[in-house]
C-alpha atoms as a PDB file:
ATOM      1  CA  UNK A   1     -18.023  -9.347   8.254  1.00  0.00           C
ATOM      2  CA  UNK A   2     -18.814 -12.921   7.672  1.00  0.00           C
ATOM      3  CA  UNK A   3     -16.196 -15.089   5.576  1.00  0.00           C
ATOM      4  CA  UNK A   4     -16.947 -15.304   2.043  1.00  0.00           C
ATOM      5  CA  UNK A   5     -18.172 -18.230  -0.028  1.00  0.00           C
ATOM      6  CA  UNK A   6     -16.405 -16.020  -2.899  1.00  0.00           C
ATOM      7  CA  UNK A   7     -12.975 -16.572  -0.542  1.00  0.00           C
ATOM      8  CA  UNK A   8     -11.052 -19.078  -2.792  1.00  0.00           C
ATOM      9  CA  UNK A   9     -12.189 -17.825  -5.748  1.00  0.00           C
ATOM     10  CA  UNK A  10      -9.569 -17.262  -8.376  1.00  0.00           C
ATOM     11  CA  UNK A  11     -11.383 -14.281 -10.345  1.00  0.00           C
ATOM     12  CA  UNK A  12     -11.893 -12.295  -7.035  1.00  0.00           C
ATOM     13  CA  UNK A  13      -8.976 -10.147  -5.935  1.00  0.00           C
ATOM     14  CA  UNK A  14      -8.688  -7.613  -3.032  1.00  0.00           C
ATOM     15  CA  UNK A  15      -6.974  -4.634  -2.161  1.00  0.00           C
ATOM     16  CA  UNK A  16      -6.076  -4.170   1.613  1.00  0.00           C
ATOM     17  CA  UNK A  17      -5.022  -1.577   3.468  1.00  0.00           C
ATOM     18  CA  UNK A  18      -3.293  -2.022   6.260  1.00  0.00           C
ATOM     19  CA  UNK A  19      -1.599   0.517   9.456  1.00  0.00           C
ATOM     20  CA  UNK A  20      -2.355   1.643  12.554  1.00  0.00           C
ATOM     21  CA  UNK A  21      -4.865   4.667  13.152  1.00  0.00           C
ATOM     22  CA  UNK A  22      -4.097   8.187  12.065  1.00  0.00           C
ATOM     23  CA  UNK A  23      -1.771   7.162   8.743  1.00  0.00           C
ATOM     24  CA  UNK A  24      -3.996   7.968   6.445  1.00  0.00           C
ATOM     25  CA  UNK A  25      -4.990   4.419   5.350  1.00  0.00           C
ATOM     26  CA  UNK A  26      -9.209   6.215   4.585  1.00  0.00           C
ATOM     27  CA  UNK A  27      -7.236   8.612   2.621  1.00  0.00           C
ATOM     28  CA  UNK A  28      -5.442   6.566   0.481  1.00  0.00           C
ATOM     29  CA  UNK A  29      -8.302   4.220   0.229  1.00  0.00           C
ATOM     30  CA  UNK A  30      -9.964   7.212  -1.441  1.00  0.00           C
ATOM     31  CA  UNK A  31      -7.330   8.540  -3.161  1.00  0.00           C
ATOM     32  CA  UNK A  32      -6.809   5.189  -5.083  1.00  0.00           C
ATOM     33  CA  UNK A  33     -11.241   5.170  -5.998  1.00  0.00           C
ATOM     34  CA  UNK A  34     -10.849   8.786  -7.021  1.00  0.00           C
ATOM     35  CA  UNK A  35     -13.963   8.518  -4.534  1.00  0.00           C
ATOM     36  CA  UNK A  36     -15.016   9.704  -1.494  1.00  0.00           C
ATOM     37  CA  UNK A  37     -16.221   6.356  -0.202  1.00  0.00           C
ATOM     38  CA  UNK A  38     -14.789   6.250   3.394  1.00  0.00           C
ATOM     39  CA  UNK A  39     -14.453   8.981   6.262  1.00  0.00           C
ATOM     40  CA  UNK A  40     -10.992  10.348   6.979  1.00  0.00           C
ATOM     41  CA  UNK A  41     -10.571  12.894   9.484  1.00  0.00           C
ATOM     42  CA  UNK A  42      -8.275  13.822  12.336  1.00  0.00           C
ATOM     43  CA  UNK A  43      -9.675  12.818  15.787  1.00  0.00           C
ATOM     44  CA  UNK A  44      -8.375  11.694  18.835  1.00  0.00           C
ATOM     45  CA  UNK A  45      -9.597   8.324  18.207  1.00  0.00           C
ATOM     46  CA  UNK A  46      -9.865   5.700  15.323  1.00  0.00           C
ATOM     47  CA  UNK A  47     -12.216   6.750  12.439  1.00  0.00           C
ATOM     48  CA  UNK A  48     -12.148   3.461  11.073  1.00  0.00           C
ATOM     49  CA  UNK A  49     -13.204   0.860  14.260  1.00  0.00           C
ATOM     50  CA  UNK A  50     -14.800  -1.914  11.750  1.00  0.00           C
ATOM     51  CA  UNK A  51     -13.105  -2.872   8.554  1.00  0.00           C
ATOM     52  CA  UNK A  52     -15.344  -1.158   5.809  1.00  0.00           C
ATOM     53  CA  UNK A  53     -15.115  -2.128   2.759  1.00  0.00           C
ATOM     54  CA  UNK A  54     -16.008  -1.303  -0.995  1.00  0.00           C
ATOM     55  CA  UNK A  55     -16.205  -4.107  -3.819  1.00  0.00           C
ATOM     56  CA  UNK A  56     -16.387  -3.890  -7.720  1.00  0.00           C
ATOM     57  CA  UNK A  57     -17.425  -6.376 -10.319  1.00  0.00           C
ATOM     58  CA  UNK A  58     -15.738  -5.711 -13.782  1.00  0.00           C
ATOM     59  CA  UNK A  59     -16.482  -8.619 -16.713  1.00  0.00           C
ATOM     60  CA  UNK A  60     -15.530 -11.704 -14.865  1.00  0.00           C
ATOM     61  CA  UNK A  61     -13.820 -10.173 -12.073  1.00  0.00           C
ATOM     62  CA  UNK A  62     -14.882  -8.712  -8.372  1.00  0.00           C
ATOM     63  CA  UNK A  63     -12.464  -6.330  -6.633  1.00  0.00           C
ATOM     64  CA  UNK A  64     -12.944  -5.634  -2.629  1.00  0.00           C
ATOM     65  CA  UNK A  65     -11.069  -2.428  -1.346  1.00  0.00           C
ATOM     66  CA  UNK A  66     -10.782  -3.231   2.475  1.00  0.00           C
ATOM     67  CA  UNK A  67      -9.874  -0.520   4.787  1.00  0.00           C
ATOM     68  CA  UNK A  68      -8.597  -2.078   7.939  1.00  0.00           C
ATOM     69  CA  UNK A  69      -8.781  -0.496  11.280  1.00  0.00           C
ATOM     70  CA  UNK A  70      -5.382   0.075  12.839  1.00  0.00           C
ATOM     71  CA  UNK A  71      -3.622  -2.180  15.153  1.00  0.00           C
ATOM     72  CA  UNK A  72      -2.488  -0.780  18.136  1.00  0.00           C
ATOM     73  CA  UNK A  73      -4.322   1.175  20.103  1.00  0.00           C
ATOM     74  CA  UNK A  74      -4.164   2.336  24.214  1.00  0.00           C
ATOM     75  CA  UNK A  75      -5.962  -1.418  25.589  1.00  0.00           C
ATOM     76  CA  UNK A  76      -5.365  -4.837  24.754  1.00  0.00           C
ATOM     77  CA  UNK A  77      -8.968  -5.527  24.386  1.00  0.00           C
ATOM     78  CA  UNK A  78      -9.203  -3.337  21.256  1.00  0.00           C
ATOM     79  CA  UNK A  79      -5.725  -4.347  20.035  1.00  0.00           C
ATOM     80  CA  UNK A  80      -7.266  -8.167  20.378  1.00  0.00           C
ATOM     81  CA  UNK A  81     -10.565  -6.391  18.458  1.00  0.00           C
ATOM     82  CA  UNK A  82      -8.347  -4.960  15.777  1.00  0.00           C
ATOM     83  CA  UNK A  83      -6.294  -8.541  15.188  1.00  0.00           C
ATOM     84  CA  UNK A  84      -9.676 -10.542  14.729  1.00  0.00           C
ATOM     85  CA  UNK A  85     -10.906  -7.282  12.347  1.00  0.00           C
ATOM     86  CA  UNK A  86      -7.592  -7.795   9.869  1.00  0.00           C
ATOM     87  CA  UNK A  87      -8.033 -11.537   9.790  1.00  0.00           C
ATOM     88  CA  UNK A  88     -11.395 -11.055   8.550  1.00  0.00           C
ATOM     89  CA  UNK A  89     -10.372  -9.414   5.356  1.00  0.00           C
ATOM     90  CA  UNK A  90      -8.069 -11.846   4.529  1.00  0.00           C
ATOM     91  CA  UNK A  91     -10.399 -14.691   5.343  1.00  0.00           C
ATOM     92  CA  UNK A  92     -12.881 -12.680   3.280  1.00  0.00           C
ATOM     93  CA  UNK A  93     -10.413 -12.079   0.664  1.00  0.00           C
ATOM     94  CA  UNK A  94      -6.836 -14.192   0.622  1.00  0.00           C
ATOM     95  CA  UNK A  95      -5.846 -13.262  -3.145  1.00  0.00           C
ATOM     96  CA  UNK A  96      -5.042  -9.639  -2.390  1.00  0.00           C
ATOM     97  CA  UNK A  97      -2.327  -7.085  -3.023  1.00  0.00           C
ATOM     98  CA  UNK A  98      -1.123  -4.868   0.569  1.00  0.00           C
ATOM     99  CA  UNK A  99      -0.614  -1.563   1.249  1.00  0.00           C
ATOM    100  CA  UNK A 100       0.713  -1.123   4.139  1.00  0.00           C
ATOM    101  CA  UNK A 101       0.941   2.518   5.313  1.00  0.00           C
ATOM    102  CA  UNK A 102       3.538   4.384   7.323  1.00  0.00           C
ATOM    103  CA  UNK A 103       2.939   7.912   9.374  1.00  0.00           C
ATOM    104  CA  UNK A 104       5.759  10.662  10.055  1.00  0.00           C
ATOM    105  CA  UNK A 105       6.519  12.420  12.793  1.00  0.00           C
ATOM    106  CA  UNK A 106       8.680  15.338  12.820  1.00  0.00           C
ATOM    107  CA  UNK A 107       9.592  13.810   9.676  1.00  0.00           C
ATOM    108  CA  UNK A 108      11.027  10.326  10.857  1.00  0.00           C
ATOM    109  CA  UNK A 109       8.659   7.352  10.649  1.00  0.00           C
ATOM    110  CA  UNK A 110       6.120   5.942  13.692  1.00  0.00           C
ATOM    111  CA  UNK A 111       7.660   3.395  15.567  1.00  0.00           C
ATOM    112  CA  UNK A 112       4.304   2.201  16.350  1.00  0.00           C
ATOM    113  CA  UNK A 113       4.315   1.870  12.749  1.00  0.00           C
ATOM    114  CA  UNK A 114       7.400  -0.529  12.400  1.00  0.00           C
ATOM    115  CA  UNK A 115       6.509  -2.731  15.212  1.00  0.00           C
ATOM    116  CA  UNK A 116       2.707  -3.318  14.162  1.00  0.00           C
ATOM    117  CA  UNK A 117       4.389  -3.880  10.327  1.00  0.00           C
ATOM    118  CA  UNK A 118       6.411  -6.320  11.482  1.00  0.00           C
ATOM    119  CA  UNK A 119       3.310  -8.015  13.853  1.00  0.00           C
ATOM    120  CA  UNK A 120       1.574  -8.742  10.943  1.00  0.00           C
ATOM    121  CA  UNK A 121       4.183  -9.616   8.590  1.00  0.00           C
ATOM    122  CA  UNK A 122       5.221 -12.544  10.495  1.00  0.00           C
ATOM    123  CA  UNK A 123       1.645 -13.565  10.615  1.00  0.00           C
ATOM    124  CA  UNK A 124       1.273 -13.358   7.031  1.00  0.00           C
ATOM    125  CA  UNK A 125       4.437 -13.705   5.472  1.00  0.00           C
ATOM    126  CA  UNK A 126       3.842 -10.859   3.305  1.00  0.00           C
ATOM    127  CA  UNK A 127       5.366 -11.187  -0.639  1.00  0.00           C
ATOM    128  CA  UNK A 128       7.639  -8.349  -2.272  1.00  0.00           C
ATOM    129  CA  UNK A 129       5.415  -9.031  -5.561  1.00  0.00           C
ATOM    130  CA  UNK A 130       2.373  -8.204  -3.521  1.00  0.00           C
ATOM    131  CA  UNK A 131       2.959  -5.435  -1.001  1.00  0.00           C
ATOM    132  CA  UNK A 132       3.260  -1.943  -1.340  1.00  0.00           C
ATOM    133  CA  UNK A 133       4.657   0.250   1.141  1.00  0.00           C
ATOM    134  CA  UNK A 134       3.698   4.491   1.564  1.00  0.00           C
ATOM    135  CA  UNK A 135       5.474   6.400   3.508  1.00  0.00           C
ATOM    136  CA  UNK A 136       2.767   8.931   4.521  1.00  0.00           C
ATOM    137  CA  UNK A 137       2.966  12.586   4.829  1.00  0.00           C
ATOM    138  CA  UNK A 138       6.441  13.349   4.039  1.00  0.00           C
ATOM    139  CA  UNK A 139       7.998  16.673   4.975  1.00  0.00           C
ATOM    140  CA  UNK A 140       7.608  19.830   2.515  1.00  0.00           C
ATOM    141  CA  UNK A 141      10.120  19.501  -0.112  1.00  0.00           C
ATOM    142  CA  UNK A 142      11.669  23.096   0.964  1.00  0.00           C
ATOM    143  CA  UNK A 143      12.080  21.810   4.694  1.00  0.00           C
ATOM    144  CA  UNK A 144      13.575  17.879   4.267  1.00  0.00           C
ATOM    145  CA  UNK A 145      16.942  17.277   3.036  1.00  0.00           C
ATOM    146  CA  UNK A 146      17.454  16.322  -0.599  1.00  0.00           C
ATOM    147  CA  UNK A 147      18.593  12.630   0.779  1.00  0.00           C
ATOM    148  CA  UNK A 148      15.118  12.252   2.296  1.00  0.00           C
ATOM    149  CA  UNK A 149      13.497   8.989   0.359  1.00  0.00           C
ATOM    150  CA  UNK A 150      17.144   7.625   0.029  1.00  0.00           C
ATOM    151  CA  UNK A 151      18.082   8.177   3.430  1.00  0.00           C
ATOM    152  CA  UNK A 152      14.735   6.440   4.713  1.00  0.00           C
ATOM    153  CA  UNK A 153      15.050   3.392   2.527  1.00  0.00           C
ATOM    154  CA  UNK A 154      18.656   2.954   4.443  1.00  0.00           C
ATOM    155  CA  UNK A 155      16.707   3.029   7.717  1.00  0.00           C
ATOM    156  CA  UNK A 156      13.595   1.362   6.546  1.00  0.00           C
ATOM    157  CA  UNK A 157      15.764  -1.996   5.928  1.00  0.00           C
ATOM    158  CA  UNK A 158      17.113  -1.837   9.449  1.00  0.00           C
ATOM    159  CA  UNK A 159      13.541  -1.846  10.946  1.00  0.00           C
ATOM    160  CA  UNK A 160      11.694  -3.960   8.640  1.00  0.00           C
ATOM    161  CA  UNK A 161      11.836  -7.844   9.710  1.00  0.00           C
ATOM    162  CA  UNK A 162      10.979  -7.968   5.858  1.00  0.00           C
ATOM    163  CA  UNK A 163      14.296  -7.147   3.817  1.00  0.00           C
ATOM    164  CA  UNK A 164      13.000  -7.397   0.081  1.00  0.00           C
ATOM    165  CA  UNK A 165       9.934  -4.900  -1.170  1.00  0.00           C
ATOM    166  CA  UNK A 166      10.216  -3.633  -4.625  1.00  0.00           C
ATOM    167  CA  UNK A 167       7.189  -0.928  -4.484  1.00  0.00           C
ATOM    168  CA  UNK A 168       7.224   1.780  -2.162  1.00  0.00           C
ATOM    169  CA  UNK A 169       5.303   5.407  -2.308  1.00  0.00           C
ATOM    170  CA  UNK A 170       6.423   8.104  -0.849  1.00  0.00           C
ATOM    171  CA  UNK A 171       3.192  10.952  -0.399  1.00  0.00           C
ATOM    172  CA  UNK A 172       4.076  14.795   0.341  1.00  0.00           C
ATOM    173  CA  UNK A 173       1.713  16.195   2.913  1.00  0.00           C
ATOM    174  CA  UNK A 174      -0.819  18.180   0.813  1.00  0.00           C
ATOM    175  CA  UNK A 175      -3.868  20.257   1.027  1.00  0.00           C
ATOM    176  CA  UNK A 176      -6.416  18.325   1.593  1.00  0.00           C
ATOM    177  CA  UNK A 177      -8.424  20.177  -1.908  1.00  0.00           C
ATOM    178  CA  UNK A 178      -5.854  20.372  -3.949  1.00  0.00           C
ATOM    179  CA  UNK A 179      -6.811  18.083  -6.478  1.00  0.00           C
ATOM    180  CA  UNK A 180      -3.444  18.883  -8.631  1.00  0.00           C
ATOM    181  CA  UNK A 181      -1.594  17.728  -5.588  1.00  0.00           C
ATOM    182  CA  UNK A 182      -4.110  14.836  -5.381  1.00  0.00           C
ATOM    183  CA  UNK A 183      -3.242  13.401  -8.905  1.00  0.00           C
ATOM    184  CA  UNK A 184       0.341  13.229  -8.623  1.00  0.00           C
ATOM    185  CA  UNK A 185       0.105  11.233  -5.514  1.00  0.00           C
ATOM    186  CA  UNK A 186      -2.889   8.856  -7.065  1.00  0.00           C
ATOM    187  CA  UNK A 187      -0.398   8.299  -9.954  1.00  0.00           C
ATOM    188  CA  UNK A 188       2.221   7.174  -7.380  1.00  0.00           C
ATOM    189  CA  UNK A 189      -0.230   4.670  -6.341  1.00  0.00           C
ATOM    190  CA  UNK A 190      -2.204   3.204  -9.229  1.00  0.00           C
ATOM    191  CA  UNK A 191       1.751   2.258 -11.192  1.00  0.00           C
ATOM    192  CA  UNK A 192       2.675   0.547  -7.581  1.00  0.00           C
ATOM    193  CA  UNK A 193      -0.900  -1.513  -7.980  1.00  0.00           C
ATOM    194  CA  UNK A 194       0.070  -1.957 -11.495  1.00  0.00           C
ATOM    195  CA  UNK A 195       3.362  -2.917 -10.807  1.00  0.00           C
ATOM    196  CA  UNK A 196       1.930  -5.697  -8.633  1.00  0.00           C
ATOM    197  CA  UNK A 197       0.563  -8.873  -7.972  1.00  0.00           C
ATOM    198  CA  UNK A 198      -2.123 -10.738  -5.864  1.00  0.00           C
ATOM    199  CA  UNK A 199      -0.844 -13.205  -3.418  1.00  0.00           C
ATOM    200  CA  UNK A 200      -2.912 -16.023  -1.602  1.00  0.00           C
ATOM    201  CA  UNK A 201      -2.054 -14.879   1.550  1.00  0.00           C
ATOM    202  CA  UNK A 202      -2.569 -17.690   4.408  1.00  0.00           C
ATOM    203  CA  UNK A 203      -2.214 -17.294   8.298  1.00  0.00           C
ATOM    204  CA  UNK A 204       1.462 -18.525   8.815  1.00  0.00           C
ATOM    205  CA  UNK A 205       0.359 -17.665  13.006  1.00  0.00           C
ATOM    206  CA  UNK A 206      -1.495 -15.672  15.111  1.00  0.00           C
ATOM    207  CA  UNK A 207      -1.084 -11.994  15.242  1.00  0.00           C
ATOM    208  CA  UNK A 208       1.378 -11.500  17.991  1.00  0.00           C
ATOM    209  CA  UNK A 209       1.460  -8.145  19.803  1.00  0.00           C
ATOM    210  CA  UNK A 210       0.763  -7.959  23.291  1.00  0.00           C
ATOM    211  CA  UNK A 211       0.635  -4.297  24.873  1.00  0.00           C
ATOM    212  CA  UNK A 212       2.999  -5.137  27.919  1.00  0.00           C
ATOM    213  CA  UNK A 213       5.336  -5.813  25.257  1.00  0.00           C
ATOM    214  CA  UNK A 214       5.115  -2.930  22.813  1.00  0.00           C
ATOM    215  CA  UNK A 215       7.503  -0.360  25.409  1.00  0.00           C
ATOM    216  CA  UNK A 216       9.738  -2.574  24.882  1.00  0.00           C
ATOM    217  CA  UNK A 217       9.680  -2.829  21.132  1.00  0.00           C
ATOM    218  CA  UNK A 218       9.699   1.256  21.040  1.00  0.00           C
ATOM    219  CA  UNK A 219      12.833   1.232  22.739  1.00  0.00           C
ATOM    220  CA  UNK A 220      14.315  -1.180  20.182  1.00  0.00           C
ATOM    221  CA  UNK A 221      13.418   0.753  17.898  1.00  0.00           C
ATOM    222  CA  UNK A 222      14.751   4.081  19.424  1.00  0.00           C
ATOM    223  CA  UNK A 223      18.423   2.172  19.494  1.00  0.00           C
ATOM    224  CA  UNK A 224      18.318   1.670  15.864  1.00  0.00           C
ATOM    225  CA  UNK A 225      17.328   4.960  15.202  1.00  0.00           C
ATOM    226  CA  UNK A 226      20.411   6.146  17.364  1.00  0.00           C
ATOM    227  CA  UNK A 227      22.713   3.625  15.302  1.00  0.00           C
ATOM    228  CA  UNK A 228      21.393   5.307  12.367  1.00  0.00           C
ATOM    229  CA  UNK A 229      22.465   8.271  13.175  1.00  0.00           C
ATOM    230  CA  UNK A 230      25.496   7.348  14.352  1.00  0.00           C
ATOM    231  CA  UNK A 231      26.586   5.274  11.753  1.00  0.00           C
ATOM    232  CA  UNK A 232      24.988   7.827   9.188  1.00  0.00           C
ATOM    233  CA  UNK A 233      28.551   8.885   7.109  1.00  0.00           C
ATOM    234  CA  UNK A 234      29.441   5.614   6.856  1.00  0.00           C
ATOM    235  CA  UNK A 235      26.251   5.100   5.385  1.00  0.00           C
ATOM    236  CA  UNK A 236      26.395   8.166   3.263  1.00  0.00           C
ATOM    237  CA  UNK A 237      27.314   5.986   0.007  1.00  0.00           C
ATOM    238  CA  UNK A 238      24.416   3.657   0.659  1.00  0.00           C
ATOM    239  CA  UNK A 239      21.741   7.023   1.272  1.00  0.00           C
ATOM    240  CA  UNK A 240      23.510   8.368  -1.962  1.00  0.00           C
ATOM    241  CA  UNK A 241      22.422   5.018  -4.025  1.00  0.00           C
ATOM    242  CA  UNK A 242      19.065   4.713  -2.777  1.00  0.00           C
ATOM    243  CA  UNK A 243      18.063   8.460  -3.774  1.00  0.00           C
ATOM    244  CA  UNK A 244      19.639   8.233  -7.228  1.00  0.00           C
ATOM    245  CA  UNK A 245      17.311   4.807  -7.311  1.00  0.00           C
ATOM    246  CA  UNK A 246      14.422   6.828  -6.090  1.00  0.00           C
ATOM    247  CA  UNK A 247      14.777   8.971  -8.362  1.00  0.00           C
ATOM    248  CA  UNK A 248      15.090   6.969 -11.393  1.00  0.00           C
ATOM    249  CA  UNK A 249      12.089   5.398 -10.152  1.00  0.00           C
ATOM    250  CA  UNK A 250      10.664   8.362 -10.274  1.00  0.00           C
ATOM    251  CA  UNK A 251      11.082   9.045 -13.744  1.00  0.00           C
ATOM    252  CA  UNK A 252       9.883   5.652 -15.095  1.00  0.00           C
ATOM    253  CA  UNK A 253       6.533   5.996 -13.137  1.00  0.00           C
ATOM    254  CA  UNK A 254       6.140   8.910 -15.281  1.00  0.00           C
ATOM    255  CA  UNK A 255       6.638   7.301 -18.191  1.00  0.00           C
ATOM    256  CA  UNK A 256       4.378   4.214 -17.243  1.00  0.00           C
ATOM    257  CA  UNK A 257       2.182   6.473 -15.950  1.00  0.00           C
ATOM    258  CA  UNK A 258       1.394   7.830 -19.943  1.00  0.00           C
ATOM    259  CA  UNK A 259       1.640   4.629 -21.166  1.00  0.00           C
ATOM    260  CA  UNK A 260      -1.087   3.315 -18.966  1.00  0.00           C
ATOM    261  CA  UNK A 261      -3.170   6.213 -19.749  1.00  0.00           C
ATOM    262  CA  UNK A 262      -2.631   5.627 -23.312  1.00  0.00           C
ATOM    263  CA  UNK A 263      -3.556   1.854 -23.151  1.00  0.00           C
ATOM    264  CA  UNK A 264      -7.026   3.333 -21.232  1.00  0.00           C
ATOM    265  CA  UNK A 265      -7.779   4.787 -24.735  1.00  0.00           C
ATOM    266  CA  UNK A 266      -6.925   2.000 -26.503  1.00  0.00           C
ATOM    267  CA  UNK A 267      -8.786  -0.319 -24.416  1.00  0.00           C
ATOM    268  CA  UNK A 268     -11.808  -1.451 -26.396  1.00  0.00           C
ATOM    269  CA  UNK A 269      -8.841  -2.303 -29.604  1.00  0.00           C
ATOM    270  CA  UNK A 270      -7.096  -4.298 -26.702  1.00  0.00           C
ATOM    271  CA  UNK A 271      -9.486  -7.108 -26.161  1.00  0.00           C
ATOM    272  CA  UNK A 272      -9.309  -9.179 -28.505  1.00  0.00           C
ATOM    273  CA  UNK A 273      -5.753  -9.027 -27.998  1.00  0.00           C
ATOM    274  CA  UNK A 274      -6.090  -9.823 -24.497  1.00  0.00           C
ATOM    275  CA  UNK A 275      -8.476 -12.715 -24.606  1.00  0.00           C
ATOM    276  CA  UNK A 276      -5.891 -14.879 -26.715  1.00  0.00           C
ATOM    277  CA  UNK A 277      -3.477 -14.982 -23.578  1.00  0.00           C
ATOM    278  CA  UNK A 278      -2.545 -18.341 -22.372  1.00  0.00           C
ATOM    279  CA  UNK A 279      -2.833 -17.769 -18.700  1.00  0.00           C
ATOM    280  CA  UNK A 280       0.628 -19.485 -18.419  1.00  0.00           C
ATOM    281  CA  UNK A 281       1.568 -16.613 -16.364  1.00  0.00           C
ATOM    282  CA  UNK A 282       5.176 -16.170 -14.752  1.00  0.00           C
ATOM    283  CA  UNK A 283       7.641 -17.756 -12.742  1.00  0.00           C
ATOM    284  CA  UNK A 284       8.274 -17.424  -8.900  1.00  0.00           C
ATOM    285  CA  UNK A 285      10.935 -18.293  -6.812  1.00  0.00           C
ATOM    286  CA  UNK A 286      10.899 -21.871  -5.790  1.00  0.00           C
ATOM    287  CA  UNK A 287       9.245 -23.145  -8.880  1.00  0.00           C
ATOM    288  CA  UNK A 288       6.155 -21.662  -8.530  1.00  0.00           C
ATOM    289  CA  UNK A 289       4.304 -19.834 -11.097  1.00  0.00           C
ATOM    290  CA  UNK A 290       1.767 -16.495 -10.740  1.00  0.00           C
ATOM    291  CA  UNK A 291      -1.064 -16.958 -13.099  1.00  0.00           C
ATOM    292  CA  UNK A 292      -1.147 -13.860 -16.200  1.00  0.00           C
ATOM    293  CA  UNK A 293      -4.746 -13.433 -14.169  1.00  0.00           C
ATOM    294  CA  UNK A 294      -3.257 -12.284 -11.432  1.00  0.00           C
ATOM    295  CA  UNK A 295      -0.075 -10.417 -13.016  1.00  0.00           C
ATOM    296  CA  UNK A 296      -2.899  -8.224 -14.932  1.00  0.00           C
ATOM    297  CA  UNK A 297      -5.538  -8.817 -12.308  1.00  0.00           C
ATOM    298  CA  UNK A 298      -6.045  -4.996 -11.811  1.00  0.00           C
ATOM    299  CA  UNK A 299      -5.294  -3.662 -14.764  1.00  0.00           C
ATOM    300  CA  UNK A 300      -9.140  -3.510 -16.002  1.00  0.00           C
ATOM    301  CA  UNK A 301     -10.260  -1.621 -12.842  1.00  0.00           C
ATOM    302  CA  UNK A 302      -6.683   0.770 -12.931  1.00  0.00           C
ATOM    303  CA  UNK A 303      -8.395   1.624 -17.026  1.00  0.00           C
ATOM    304  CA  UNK A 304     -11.689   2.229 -15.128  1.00  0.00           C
ATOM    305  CA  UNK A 305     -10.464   4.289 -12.512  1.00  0.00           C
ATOM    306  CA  UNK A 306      -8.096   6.302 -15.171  1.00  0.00           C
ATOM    307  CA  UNK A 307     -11.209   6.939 -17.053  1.00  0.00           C
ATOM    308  CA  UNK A 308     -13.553   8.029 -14.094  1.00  0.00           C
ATOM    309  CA  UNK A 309     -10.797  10.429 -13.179  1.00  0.00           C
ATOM    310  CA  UNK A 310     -10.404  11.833 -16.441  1.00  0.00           C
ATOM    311  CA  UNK A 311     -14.346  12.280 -17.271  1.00  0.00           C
ATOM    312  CA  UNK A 312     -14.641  13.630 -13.703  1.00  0.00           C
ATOM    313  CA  UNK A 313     -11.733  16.505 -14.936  1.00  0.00           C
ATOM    314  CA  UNK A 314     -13.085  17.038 -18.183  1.00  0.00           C
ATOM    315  CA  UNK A 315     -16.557  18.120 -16.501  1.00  0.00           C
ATOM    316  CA  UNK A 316     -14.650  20.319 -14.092  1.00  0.00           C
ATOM    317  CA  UNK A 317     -13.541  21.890 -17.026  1.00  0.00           C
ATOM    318  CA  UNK A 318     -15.793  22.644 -18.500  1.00  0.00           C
ATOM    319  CA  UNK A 319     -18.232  23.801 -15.891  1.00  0.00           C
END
């Protein structure tokens, strides 16, 4: 992908999607479209080798959904491939929100996951404001323990190099055509998109992750683990307050959730409203200040999505 003349432009905003093979990042990628635009399936090796992308113009503004290919993989040579393919996005789009994407194994999150998150988040200095984290393909709810999102959370802060991050999904495995099962994770996502903002994301260094080097890492990872553990009654009060969190959380995206899909009908009544804003925008740490462009930047495409969704149900309905 070439870098784009559109790449500073203030009215173009991307959505990138970020985590190494097999997480589900084509999945998600979909799941936010309510579109089947890019392949996801379970092989042995990488679906996505290119980043692929899709992009939308609504009014005055373009949106670009990138889906990354993952980061670390069995050579160097296509780890070195799969650095120069994520740079590319953000050359090709620097205002973006992330999702960054977690697997589960046995119900206890990749460390290949955690070490390629924290690769590129000292190369890009990712932003609480503008990165979302899912954790992928949770347990059935009858087979993890109630603690499960809480209990994570506790561990995710002793992995992550990255202590702050005020959006995360969690996403039940599912069947793949159950579109029920479908919704309530696409609501998940499109309130975490809501509920953030583009970033100008600029190379702070190089991508650093060297395959002689990532044994290593695992193993660092395997002794926090076993501190977890360890340590895990002492922690119980912590696990305790970060479920009760989750699940207020989980109550207010419902909420939002009907509020957002009420504004979608409301829409056309809304612009006039919405062309009077100042652009002033809000305040940042350190002085700075995010543009209202970017604090709304993908709210019009959220409305269009909501309303593909729902004429896309209403014609299953009545077929």
């Amino acid at each position: 992908m070439a870098p784009s003349r559109y790449s500073d432009d203030s009215r173009r905003f991307g959505l990138i999607i970020l985590g190494n093979s097999g997480v589900g990042k084509s999945f998600i990628a979909n799941l936010f479209l309510a579109n089947e635009k890019f392949v996801h399936k379970s092989k042995p090796t990488a679906v996505t080798t290119v980043t692929e992308f899709e992009e939308y113009t609504l009014g005055d503004d373009t949106y670009v959904i990138f889906n990354i290919p993952g980061l670390i993989e069995a050579k160097q040579s296509q780890i070195d491939t799969n650095k120069q393919e994520i740079d590319k996005a953000f050359v090709e789009c620097p205002n973006s929100i992330i999702i960054y994407v977690f697997g589960v194994n046995n119900g206890r999150i990749r460390n290949e996951d955690i070490i390629a998150f924290n690769a590129l988040h000292s190369a890009y200095q990712f932003e609480s404001d503008s990165l979302i984290l899912v954790v992928n393909g949770m347990p059935p709810m009858n087979v993890r323990d109630e603690d499960y999102q809480g209990e994570t959370l506790v561990l995710l802060r002793s992995f992550l190099n990255m202590k702050t991050y005020k959006n995360i999904c969690f996403f039940d495995t599912i069947e793949k055509n159950n579109n029920e099962e479908k919704q309530q994770l696409r609501e998940q996502l499109l309130l975490a998109v809501e509920n953030s903002s583009p970033t100008v994301h600029i190379k702070k260094q190089d991508i650093h992750l060297e395959i002689d080097e990532i044994e290593h890492l695992t193993n660092k990872c395997r002794e926090v683990s076993e501190s977890f553990i360890k340590e895990r009654n002492q922690l119980q009060g912590e696990i305790c307050a970060a479920q009760q969190q989750r699940q207020n959380e989980i109550q207010e995206q419902r909420k939002a959730f009907d509020r957002l899909k009420q504004e979608m009908k409301e829409q056309p009544e809304q612009k006039g409203k919405q062309s009077q804003d100042d652009g002033s925008g809000a305040h940042l740490p350190g002085g700075k200040r995010r543009s209202n462009v970017a604090t709304k930047a993908f709210r019009a495409l959220l409305l269009h999505i909501l309303g593909y969704f729902d004429e896309d149900k209403e014609k299953t309905q009545n077929k």
